[in-house]
PDB file of N, CA and C in Angstrom:
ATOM      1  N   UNK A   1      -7.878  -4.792 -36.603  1.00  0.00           N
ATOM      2  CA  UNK A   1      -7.205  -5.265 -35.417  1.00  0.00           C
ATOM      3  C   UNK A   1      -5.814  -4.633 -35.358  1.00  0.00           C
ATOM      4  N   UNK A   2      -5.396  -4.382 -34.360  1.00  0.00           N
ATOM      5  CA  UNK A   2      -4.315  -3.365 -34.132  1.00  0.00           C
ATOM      6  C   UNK A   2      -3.345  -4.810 -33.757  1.00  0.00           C
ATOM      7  N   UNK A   3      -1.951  -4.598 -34.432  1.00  0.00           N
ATOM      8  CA  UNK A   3      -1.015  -5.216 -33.825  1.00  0.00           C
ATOM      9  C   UNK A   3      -0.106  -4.693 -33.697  1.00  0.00           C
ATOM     10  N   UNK A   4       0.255  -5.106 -32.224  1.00  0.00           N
ATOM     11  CA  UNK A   4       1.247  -4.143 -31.340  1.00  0.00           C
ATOM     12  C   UNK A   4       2.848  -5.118 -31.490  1.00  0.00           C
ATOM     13  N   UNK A   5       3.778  -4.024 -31.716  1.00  0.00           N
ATOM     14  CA  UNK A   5       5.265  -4.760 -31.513  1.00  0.00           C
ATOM     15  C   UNK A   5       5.450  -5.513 -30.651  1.00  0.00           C
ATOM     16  N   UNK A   6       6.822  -6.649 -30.654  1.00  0.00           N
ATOM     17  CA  UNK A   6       6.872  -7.486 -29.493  1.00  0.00           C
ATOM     18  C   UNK A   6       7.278  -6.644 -28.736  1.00  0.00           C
ATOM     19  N   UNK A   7       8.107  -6.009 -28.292  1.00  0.00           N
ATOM     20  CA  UNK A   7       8.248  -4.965 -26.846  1.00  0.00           C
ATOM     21  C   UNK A   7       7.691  -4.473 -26.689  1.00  0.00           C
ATOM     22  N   UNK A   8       6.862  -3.965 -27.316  1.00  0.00           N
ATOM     23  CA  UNK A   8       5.497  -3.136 -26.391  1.00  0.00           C
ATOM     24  C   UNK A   8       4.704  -4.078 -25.363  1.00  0.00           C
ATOM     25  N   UNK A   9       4.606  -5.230 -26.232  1.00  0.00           N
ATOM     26  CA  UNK A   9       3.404  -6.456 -25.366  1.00  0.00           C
ATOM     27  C   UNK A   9       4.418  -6.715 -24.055  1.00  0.00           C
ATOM     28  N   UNK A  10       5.613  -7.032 -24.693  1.00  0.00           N
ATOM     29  CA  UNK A  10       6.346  -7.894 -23.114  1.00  0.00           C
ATOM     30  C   UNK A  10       6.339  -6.936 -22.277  1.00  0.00           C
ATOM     31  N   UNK A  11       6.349  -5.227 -22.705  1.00  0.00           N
ATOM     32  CA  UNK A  11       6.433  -4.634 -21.464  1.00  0.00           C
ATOM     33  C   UNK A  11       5.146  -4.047 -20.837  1.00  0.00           C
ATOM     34  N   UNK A  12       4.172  -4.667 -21.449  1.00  0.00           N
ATOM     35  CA  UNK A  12       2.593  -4.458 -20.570  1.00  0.00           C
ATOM     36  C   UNK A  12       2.927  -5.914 -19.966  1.00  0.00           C
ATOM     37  N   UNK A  13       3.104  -7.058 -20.187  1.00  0.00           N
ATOM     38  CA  UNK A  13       2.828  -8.256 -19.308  1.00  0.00           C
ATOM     39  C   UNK A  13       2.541  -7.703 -18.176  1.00  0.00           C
ATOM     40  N   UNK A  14       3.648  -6.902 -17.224  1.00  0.00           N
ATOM     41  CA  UNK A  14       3.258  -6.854 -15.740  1.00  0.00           C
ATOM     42  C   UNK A  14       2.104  -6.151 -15.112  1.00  0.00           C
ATOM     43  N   UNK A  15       2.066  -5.264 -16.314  1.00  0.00           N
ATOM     44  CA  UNK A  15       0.436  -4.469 -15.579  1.00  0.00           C
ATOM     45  C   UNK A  15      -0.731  -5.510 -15.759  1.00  0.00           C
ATOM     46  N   UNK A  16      -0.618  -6.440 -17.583  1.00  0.00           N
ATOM     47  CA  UNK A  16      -1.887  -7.044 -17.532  1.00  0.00           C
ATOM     48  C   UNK A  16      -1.665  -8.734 -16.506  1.00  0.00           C
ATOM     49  N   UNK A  17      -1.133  -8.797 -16.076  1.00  0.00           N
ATOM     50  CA  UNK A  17      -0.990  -9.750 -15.317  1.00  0.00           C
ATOM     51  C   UNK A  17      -1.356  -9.522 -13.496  1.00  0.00           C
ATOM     52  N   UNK A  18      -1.182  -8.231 -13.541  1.00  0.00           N
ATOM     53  CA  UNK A  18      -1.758  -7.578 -12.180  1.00  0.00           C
ATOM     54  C   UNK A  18      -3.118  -7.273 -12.683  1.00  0.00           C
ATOM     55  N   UNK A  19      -3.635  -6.874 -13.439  1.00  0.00           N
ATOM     56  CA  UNK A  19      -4.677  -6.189 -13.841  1.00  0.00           C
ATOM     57  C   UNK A  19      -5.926  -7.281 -13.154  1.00  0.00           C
ATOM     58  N   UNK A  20      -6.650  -6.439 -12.789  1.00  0.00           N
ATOM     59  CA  UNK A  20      -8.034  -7.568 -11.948  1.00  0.00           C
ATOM     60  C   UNK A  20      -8.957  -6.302 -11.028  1.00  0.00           C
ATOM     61  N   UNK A  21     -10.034  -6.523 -10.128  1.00  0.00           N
ATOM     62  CA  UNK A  21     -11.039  -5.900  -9.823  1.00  0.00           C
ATOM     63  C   UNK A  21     -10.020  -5.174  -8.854  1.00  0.00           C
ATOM     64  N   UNK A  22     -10.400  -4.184  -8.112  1.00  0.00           N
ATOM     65  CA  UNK A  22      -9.478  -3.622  -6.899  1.00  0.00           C
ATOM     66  C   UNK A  22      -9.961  -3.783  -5.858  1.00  0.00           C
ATOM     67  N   UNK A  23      -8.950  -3.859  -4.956  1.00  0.00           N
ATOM     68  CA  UNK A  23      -9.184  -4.211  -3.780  1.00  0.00           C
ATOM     69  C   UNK A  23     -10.079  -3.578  -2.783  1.00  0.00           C
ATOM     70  N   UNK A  24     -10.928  -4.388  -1.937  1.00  0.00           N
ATOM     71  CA  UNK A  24     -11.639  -4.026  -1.393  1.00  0.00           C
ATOM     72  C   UNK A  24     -11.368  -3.317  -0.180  1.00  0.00           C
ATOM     73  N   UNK A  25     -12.036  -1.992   0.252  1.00  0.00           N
ATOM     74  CA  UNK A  25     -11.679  -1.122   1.286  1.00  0.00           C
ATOM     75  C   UNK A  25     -11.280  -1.910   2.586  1.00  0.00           C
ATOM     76  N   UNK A  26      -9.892  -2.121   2.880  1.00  0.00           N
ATOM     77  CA  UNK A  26     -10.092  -2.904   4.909  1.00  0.00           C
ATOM     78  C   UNK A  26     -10.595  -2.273   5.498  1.00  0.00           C
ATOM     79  N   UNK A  27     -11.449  -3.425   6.270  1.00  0.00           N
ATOM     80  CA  UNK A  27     -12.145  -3.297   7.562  1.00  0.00           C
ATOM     81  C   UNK A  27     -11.106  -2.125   8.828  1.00  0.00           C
ATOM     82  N   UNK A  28      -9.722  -2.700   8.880  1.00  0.00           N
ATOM     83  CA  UNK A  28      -9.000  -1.538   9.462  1.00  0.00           C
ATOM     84  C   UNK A  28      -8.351  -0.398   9.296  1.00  0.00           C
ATOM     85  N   UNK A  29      -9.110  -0.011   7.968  1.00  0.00           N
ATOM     86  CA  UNK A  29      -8.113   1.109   7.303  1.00  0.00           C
ATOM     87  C   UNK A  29      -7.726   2.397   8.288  1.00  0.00           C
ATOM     88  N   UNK A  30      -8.988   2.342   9.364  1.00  0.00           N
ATOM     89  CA  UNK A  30      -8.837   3.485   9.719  1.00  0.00           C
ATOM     90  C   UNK A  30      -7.628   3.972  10.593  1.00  0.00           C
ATOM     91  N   UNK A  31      -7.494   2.342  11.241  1.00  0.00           N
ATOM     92  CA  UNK A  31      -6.022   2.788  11.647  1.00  0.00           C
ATOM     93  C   UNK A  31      -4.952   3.443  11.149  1.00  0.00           C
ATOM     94  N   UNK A  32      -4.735   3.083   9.767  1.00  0.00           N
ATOM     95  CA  UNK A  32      -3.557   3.656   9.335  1.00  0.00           C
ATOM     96  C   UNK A  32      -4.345   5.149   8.490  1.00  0.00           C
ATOM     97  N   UNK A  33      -5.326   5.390   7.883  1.00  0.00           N
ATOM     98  CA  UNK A  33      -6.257   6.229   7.575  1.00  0.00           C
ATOM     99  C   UNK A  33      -5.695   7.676   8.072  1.00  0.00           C
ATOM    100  N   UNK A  34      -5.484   7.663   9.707  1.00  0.00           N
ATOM    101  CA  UNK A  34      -5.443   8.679  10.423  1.00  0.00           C
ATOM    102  C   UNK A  34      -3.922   9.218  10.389  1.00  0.00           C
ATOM    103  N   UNK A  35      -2.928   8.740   9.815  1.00  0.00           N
ATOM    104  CA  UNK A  35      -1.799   9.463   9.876  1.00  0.00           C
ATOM    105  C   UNK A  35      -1.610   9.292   8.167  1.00  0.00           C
ATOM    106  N   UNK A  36      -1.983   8.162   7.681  1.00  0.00           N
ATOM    107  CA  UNK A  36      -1.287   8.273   6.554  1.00  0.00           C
ATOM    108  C   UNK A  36      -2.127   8.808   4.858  1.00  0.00           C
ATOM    109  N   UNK A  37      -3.893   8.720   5.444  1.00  0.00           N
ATOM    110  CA  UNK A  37      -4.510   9.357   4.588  1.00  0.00           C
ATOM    111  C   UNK A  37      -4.715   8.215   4.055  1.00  0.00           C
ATOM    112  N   UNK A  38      -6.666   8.335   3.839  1.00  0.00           N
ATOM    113  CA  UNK A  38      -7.334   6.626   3.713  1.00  0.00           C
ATOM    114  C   UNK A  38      -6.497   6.415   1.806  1.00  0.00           C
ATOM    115  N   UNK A  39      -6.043   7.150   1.157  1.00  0.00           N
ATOM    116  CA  UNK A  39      -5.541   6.751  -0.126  1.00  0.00           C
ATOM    117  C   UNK A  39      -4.292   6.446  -0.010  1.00  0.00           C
ATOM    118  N   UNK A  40      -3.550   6.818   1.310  1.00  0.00           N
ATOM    119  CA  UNK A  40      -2.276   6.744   1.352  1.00  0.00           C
ATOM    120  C   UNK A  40      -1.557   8.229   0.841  1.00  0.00           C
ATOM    121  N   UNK A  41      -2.128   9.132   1.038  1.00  0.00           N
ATOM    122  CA  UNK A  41      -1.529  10.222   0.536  1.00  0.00           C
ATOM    123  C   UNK A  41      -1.425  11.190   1.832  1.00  0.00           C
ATOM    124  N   UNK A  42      -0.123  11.395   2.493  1.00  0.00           N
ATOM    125  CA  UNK A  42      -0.194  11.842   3.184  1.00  0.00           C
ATOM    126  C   UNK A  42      -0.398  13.151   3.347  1.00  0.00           C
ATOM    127  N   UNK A  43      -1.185  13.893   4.463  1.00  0.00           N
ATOM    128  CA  UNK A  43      -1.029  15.506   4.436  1.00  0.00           C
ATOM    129  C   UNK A  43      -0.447  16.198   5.055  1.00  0.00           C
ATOM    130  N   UNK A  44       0.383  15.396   6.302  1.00  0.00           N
ATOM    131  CA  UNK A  44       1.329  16.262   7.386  1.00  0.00           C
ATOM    132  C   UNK A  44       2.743  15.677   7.008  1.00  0.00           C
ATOM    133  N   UNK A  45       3.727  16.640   7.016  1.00  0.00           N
ATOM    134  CA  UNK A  45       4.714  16.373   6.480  1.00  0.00           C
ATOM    135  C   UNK A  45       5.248  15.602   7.652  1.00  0.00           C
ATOM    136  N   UNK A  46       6.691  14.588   7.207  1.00  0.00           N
ATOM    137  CA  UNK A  46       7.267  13.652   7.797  1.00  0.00           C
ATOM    138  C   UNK A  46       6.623  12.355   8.364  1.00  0.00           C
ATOM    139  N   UNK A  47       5.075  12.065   7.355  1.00  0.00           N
ATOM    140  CA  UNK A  47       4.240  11.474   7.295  1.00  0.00           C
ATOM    141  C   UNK A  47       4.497  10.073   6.035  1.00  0.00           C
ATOM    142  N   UNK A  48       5.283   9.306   5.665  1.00  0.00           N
ATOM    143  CA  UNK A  48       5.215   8.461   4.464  1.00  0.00           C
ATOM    144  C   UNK A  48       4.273   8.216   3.956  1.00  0.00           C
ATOM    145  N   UNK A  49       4.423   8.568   2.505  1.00  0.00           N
ATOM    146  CA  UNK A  49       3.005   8.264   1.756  1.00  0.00           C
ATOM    147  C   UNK A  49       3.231   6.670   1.200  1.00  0.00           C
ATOM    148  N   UNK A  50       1.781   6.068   1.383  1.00  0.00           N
ATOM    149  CA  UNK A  50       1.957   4.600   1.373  1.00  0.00           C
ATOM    150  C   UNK A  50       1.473   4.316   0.102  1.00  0.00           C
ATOM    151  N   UNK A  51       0.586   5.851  -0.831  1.00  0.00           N
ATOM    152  CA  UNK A  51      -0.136   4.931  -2.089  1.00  0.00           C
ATOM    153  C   UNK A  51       0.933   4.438  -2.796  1.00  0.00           C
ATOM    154  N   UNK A  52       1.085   3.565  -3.673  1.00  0.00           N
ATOM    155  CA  UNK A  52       1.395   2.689  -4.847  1.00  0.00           C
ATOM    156  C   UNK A  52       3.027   2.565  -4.879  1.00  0.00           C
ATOM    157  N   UNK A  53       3.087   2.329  -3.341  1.00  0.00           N
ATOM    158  CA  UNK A  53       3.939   1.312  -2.823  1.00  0.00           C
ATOM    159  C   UNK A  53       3.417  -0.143  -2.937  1.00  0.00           C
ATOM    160  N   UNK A  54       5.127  -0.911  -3.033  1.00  0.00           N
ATOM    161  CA  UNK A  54       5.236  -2.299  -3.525  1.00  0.00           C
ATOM    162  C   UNK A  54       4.215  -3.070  -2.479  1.00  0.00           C
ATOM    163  N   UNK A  55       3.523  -3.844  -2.934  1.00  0.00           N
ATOM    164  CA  UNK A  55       2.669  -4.489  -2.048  1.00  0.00           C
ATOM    165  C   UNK A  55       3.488  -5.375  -0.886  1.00  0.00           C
ATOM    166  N   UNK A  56       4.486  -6.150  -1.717  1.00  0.00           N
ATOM    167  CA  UNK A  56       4.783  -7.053  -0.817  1.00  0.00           C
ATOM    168  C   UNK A  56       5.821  -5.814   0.331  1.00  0.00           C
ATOM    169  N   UNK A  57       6.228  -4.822   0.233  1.00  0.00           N
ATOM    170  CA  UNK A  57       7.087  -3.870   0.855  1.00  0.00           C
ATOM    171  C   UNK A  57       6.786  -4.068   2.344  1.00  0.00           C
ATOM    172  N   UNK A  58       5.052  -3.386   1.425  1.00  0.00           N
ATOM    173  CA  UNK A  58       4.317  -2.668   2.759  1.00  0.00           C
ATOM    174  C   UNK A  58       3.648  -3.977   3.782  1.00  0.00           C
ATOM    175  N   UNK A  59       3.944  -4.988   3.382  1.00  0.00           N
ATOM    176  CA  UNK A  59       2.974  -6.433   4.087  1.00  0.00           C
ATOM    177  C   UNK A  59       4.358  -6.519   4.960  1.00  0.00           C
ATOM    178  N   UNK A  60       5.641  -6.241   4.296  1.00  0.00           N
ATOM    179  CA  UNK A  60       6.594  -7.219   5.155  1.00  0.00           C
ATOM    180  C   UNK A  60       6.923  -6.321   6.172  1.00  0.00           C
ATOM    181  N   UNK A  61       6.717  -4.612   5.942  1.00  0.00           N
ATOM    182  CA  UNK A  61       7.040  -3.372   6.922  1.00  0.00           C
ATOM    183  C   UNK A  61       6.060  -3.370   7.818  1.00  0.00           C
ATOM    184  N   UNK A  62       4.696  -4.059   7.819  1.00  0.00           N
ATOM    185  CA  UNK A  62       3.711  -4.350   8.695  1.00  0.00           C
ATOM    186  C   UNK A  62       4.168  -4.978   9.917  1.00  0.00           C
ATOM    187  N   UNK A  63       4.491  -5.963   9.448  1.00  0.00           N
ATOM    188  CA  UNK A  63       4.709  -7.491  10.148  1.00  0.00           C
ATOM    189  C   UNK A  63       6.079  -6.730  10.688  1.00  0.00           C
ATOM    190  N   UNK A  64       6.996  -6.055  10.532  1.00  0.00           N
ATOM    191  CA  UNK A  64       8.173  -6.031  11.059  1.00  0.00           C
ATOM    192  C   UNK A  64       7.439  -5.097  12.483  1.00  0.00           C
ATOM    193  N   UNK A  65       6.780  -3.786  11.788  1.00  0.00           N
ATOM    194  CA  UNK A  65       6.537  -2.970  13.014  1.00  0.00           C
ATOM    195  C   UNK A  65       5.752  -3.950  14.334  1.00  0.00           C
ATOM    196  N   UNK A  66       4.439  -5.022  13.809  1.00  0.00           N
ATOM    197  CA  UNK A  66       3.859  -5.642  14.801  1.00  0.00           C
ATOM    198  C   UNK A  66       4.900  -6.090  15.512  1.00  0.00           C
ATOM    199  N   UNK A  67       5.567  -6.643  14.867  1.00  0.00           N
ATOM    200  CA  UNK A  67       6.914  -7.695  15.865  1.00  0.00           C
ATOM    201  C   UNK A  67       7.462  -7.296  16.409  1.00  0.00           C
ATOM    202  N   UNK A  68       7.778  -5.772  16.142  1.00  0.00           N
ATOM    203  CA  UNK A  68       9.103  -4.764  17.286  1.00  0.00           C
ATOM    204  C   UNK A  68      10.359  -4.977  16.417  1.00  0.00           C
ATOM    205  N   UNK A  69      10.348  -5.495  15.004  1.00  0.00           N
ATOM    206  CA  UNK A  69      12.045  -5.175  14.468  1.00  0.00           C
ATOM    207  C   UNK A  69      11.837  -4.383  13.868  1.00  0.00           C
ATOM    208  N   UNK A  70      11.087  -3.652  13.846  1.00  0.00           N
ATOM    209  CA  UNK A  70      11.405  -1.795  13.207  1.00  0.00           C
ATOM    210  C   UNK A  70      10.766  -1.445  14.852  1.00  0.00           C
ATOM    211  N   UNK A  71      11.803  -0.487  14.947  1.00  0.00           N
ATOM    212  CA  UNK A  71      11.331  -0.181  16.154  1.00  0.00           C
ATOM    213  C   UNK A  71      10.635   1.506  16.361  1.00  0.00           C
ATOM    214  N   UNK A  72       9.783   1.723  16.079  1.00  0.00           N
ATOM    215  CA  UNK A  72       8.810   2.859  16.174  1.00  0.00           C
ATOM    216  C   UNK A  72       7.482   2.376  16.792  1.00  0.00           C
ATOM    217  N   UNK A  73       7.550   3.011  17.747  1.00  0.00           N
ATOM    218  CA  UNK A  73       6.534   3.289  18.981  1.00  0.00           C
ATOM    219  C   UNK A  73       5.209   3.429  18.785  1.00  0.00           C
ATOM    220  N   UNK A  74       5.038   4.446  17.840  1.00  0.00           N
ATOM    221  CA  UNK A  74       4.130   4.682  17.533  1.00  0.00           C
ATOM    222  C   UNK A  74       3.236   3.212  16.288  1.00  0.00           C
ATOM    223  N   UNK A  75       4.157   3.288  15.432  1.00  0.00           N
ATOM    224  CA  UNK A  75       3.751   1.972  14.428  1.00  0.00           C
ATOM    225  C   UNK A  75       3.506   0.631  14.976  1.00  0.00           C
ATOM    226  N   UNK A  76       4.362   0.315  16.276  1.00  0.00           N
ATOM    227  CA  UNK A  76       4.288  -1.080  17.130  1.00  0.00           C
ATOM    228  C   UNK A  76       2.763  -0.810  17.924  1.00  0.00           C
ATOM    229  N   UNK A  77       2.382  -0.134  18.128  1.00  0.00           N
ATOM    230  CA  UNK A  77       1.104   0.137  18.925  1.00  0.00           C
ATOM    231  C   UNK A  77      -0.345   0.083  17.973  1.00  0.00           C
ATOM    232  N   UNK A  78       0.050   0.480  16.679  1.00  0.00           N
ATOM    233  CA  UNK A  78      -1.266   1.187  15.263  1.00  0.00           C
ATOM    234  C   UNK A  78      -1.068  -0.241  15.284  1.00  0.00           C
ATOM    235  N   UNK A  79       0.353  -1.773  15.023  1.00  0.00           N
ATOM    236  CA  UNK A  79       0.004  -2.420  14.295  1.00  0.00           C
ATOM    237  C   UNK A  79       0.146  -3.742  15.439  1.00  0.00           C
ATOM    238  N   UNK A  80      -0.011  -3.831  16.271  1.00  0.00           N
ATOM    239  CA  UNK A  80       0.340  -4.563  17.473  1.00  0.00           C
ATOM    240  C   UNK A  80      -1.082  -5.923  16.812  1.00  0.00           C
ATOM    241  N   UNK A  81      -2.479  -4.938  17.079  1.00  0.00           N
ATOM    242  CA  UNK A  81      -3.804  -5.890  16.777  1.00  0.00           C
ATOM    243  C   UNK A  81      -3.862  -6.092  15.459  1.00  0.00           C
ATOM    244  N   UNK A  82      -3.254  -5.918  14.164  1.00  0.00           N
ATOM    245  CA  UNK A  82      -2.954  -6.455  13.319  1.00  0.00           C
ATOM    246  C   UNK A  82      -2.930  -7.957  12.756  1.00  0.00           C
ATOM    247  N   UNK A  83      -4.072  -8.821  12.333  1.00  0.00           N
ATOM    248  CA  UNK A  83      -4.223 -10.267  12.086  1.00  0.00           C
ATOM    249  C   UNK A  83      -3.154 -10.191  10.281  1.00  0.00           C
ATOM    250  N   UNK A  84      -3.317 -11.586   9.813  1.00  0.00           N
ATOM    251  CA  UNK A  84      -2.126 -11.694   8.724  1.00  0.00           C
ATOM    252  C   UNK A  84      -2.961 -11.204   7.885  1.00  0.00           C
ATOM    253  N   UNK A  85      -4.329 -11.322   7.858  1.00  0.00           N
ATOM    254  CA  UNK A  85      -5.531 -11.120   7.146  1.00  0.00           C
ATOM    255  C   UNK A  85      -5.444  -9.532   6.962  1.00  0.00           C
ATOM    256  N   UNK A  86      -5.025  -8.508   7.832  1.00  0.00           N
ATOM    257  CA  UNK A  86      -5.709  -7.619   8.065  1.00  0.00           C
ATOM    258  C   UNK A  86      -4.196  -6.828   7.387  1.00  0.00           C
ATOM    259  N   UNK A  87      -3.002  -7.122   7.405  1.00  0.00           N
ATOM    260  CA  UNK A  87      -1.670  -6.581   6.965  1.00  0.00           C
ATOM    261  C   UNK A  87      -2.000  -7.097   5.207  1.00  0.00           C
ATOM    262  N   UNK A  88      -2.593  -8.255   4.654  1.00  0.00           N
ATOM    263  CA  UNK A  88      -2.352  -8.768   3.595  1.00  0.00           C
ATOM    264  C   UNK A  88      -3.310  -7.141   2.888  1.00  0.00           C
ATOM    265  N   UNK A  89      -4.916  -7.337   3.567  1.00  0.00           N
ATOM    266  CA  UNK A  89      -5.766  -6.235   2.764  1.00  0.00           C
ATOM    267  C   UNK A  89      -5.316  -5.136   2.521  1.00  0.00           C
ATOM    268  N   UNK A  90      -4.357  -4.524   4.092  1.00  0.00           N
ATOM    269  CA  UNK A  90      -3.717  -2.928   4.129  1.00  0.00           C
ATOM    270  C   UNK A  90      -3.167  -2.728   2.739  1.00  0.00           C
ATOM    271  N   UNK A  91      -1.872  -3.684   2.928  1.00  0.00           N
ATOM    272  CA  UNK A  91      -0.763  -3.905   1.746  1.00  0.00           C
ATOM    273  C   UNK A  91      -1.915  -3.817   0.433  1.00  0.00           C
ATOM    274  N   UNK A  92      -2.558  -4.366  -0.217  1.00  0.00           N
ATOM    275  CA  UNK A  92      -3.099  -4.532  -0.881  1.00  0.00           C
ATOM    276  C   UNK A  92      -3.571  -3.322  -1.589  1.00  0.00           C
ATOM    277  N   UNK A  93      -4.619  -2.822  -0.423  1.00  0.00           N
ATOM    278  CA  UNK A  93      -5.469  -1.307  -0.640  1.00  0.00           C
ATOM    279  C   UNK A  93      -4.372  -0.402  -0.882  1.00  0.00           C
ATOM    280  N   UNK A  94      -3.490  -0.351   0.272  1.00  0.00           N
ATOM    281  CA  UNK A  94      -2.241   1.149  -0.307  1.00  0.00           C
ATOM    282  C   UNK A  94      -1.225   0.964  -1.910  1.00  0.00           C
ATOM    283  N   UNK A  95      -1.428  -0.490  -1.497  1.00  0.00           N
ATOM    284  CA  UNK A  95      -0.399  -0.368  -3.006  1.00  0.00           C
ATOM    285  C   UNK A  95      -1.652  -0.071  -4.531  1.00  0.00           C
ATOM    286  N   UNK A  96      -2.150  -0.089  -4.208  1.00  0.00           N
ATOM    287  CA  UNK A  96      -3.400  -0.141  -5.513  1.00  0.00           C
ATOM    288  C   UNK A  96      -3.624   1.451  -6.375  1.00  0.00           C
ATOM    289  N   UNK A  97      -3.799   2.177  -4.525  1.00  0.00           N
ATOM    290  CA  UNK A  97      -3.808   3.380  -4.711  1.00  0.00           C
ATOM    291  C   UNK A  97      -3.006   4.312  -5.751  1.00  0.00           C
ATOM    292  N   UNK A  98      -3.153   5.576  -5.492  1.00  0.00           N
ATOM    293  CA  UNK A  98      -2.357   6.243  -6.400  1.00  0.00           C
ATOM    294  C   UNK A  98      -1.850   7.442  -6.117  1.00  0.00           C
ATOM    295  N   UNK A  99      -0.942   7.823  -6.080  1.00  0.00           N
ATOM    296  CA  UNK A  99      -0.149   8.615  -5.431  1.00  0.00           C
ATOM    297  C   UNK A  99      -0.365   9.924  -6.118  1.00  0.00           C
ATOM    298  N   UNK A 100      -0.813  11.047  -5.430  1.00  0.00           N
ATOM    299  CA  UNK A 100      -1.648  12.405  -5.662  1.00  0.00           C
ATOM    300  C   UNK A 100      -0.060  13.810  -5.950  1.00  0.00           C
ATOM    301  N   UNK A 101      -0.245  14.630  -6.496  1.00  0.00           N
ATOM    302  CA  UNK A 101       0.218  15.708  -6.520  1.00  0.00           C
ATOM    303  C   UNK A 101       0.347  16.615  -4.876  1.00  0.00           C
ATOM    304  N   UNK A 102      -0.572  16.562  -4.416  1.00  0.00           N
ATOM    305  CA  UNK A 102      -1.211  17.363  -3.190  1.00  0.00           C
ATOM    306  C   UNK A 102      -0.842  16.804  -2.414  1.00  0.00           C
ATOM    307  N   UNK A 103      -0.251  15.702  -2.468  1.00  0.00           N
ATOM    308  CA  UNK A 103       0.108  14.951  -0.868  1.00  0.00           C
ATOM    309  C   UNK A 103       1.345  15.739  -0.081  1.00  0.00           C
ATOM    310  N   UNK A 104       1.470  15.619   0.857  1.00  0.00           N
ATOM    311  CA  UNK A 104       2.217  16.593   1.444  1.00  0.00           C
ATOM    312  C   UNK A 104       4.024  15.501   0.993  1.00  0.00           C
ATOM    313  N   UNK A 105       5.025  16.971   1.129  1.00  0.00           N
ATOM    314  CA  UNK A 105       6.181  16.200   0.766  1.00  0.00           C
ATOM    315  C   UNK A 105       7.036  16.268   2.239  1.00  0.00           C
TER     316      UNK A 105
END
């Protein structure tokens, strides 16, 4: 049996405490799919890449664009039909992801 130092363990807590099955593909990915790349890796530049961004970031940057206090035109329109259900999965799926070499910068 391997025993690991105390700082090594306290500083896995946060992964094994996240650690669990992954999230299941949203039903609306495709919305955001089309600009931002279904992994979140974007390929056109001036595009934000969303993989393995903070979950709660990307739930609360949702909800701001649906509402109109970030004000981009384009994002108020992708996230207008947006249910709480449907911002919780997004957030979820992009943050899970993993952020690629190849994604455009």
């Amino acid at each position: 049996m391997t025993r690991w130092p105390l700082p090594v363990l306290i500083a896995l807590l946060p992964s094994l405490a996240s650690a669990g099955p992954p999230p299941a593909k949203p039903a609306r990915l495709g919305l955001c799919a089309a600009c931002h790349g279904e992994t979140g890796n974007a390929t056109q530049a001036g595009i934000p890449h969303l993989a393995a961004q903070d979950r709660d970031y990307l739930a609360a940057a949702l909800r701001q664009y649906r509402s109109g206090e970030r004000a981009a035109p384009a994002m108020r329109s992708a996230t207008g039909a947006l249910s709480e259900a449907d911002i919780v999965a997004l957030a979820a799926w992009y943050s899970a992801q993993t952020r690629t070499a190849e994604a455009a910068r």
